[in-house]
PDB file of N, CA and C in Angstrom:
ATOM      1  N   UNK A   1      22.171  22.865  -2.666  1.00  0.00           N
ATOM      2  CA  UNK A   1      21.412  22.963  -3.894  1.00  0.00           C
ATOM      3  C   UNK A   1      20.735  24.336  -3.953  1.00  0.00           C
ATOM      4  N   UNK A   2      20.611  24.695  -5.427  1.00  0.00           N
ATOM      5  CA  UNK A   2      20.207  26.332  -5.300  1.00  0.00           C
ATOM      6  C   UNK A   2      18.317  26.087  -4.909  1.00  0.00           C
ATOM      7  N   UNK A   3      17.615  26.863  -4.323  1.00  0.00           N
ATOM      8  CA  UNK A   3      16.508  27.024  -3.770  1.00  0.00           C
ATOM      9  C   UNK A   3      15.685  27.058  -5.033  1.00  0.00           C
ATOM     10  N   UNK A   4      16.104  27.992  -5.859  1.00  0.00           N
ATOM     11  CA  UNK A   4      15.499  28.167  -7.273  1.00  0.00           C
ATOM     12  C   UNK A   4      14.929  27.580  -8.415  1.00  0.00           C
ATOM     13  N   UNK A   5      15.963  26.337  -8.598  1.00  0.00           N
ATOM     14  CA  UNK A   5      16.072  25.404  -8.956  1.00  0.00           C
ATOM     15  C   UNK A   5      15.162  23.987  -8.506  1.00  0.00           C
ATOM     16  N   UNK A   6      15.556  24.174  -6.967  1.00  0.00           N
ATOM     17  CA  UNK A   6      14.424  23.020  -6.625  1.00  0.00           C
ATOM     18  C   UNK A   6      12.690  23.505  -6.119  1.00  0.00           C
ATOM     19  N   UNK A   7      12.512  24.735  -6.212  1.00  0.00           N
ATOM     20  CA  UNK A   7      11.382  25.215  -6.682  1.00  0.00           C
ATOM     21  C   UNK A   7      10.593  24.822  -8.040  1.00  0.00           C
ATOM     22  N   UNK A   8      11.302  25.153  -8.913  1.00  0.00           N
ATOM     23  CA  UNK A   8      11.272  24.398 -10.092  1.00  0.00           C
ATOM     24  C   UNK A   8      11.017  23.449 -10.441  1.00  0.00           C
ATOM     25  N   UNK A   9      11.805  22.495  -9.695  1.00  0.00           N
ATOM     26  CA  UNK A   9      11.652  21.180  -9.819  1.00  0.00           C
ATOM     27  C   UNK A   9      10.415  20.662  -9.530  1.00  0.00           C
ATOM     28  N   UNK A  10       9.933  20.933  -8.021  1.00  0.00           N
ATOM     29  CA  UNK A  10       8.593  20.796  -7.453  1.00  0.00           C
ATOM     30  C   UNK A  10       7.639  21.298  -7.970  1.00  0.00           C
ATOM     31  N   UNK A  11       7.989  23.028  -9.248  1.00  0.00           N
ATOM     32  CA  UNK A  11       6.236  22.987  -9.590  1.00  0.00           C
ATOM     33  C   UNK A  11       6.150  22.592 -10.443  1.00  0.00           C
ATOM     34  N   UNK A  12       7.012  22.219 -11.291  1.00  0.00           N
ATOM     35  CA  UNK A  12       7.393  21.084 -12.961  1.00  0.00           C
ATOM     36  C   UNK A  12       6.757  20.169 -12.441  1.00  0.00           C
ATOM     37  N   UNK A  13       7.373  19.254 -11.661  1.00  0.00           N
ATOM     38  CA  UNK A  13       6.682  18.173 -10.952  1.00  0.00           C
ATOM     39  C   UNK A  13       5.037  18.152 -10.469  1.00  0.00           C
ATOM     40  N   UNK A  14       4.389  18.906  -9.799  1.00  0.00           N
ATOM     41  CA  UNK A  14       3.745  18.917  -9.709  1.00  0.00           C
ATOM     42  C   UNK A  14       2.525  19.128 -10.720  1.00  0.00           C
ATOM     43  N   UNK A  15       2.898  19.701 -11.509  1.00  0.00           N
ATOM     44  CA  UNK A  15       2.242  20.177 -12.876  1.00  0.00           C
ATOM     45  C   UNK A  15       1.969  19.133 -13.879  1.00  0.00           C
ATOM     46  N   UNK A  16       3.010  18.015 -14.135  1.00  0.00           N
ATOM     47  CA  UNK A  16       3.150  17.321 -14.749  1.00  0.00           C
ATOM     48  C   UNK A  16       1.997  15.609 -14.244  1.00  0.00           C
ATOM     49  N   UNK A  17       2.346  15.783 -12.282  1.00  0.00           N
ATOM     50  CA  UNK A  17       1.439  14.961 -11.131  1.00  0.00           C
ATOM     51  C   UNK A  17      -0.222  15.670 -11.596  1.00  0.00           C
ATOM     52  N   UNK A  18      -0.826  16.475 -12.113  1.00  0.00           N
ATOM     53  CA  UNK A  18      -1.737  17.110 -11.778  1.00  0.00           C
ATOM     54  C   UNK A  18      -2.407  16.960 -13.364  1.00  0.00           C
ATOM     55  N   UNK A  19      -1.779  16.875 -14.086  1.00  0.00           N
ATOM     56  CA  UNK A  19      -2.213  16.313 -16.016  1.00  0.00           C
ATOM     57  C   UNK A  19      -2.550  15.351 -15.647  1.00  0.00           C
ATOM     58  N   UNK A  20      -1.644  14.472 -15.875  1.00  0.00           N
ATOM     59  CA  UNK A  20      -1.394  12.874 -15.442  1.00  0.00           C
ATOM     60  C   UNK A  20      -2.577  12.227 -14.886  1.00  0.00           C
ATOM     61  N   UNK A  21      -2.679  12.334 -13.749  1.00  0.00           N
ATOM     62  CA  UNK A  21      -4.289  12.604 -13.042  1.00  0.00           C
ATOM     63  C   UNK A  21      -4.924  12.742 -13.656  1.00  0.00           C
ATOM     64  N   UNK A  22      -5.267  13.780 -13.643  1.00  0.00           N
ATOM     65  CA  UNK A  22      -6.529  14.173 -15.209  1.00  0.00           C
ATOM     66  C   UNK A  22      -6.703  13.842 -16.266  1.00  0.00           C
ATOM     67  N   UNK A  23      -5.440  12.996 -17.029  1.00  0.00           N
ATOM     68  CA  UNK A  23      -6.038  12.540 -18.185  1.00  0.00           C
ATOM     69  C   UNK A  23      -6.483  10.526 -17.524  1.00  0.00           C
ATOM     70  N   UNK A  24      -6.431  10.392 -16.229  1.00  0.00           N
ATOM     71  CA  UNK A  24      -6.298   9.107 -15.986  1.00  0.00           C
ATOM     72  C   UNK A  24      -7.630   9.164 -15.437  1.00  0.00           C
ATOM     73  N   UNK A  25      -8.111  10.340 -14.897  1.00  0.00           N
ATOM     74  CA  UNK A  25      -9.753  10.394 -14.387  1.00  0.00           C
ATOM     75  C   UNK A  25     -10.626  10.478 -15.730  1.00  0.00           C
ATOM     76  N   UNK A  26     -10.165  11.307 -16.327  1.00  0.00           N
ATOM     77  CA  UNK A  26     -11.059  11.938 -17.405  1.00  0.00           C
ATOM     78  C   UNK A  26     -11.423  11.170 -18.537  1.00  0.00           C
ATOM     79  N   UNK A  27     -10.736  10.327 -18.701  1.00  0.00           N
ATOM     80  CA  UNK A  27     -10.662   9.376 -19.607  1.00  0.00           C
ATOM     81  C   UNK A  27     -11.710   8.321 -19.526  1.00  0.00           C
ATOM     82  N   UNK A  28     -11.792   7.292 -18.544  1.00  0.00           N
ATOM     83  CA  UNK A  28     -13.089   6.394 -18.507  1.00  0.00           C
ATOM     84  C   UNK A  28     -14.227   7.094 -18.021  1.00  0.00           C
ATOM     85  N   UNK A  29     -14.010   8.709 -17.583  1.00  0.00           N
ATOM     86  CA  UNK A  29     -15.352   9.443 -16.830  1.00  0.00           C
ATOM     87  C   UNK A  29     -15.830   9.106 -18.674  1.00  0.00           C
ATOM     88  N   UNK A  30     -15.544   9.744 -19.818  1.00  0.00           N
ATOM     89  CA  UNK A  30     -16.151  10.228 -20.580  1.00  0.00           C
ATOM     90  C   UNK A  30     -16.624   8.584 -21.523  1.00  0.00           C
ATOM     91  N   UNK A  31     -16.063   7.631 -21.311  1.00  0.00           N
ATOM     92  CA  UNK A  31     -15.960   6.662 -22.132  1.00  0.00           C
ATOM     93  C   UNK A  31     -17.660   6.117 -21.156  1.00  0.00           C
ATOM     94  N   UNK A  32     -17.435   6.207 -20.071  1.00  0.00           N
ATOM     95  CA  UNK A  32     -18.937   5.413 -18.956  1.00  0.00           C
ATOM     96  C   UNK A  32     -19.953   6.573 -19.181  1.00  0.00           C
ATOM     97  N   UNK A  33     -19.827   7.880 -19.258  1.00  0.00           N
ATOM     98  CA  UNK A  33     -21.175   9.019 -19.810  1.00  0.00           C
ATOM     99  C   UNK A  33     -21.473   8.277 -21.318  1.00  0.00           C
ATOM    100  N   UNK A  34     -20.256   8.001 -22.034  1.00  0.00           N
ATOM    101  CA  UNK A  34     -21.519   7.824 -23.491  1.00  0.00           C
ATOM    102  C   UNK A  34     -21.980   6.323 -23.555  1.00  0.00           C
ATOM    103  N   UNK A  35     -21.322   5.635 -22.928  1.00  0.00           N
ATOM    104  CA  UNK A  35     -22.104   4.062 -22.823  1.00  0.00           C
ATOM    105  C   UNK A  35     -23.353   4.467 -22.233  1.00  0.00           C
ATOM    106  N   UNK A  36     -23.414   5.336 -21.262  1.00  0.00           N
ATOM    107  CA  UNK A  36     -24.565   5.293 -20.385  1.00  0.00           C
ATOM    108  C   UNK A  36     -25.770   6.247 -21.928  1.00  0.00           C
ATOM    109  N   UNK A  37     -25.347   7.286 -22.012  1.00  0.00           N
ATOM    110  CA  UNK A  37     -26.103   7.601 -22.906  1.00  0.00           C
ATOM    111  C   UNK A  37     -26.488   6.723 -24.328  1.00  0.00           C
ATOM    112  N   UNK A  38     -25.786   5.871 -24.568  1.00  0.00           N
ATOM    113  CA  UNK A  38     -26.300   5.049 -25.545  1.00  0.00           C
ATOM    114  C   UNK A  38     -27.089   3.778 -25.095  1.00  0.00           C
ATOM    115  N   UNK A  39     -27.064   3.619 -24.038  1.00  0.00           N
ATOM    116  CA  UNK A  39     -28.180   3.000 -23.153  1.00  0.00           C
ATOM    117  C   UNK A  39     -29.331   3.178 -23.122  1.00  0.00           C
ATOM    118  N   UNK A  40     -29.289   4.351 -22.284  1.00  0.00           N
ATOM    119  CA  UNK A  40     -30.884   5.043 -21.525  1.00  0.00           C
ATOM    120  C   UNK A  40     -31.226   6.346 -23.274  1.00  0.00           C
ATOM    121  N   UNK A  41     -30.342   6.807 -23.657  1.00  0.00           N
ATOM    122  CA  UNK A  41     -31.230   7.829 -24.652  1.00  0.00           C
ATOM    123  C   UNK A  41     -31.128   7.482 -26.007  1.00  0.00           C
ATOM    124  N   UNK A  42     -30.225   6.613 -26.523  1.00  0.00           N
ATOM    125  CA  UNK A  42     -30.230   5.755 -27.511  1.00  0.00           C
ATOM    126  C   UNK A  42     -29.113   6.761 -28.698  1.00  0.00           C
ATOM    127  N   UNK A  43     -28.583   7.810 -27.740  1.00  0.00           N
ATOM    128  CA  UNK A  43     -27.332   8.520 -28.710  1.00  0.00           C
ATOM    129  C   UNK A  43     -26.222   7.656 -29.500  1.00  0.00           C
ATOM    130  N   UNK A  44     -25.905   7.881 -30.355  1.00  0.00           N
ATOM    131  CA  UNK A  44     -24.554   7.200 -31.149  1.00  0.00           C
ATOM    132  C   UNK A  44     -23.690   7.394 -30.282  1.00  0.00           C
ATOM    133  N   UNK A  45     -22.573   6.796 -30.166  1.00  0.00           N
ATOM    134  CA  UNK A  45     -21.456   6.551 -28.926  1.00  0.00           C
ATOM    135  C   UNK A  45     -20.402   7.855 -29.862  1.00  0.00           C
ATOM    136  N   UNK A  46     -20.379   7.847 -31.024  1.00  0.00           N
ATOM    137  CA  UNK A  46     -19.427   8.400 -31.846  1.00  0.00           C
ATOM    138  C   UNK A  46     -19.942   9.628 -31.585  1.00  0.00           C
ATOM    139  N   UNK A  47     -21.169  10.341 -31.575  1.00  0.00           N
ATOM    140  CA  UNK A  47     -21.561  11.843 -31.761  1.00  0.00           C
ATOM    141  C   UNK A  47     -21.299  12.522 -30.250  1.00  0.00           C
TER     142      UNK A  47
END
């Protein structure tokens, strides 16, 4: 197999491993900050 190619492959891959992640962390991080702020400071969940 050309070297080039499966370079490629691995930083495609990895790039794609490394979003993925992040939109799977980032996602309830921001959804549990505004519950919490509409809790304790009484912000609109929407603003």
């Amino acid at each position: 197999m050309n070297i080039g190619l499966l370079l490629i492959t691995i930083v495609g891959g990895a790039a794609g491993l490394l979003s993925t992640l992040y939109l799977v962390l980032s996602l309830p991080a921001v959804i549990v900050w505004k519950i919490y702020r509409r809790i304790h400071l009484g912000i609109p969940i929407t603003k």
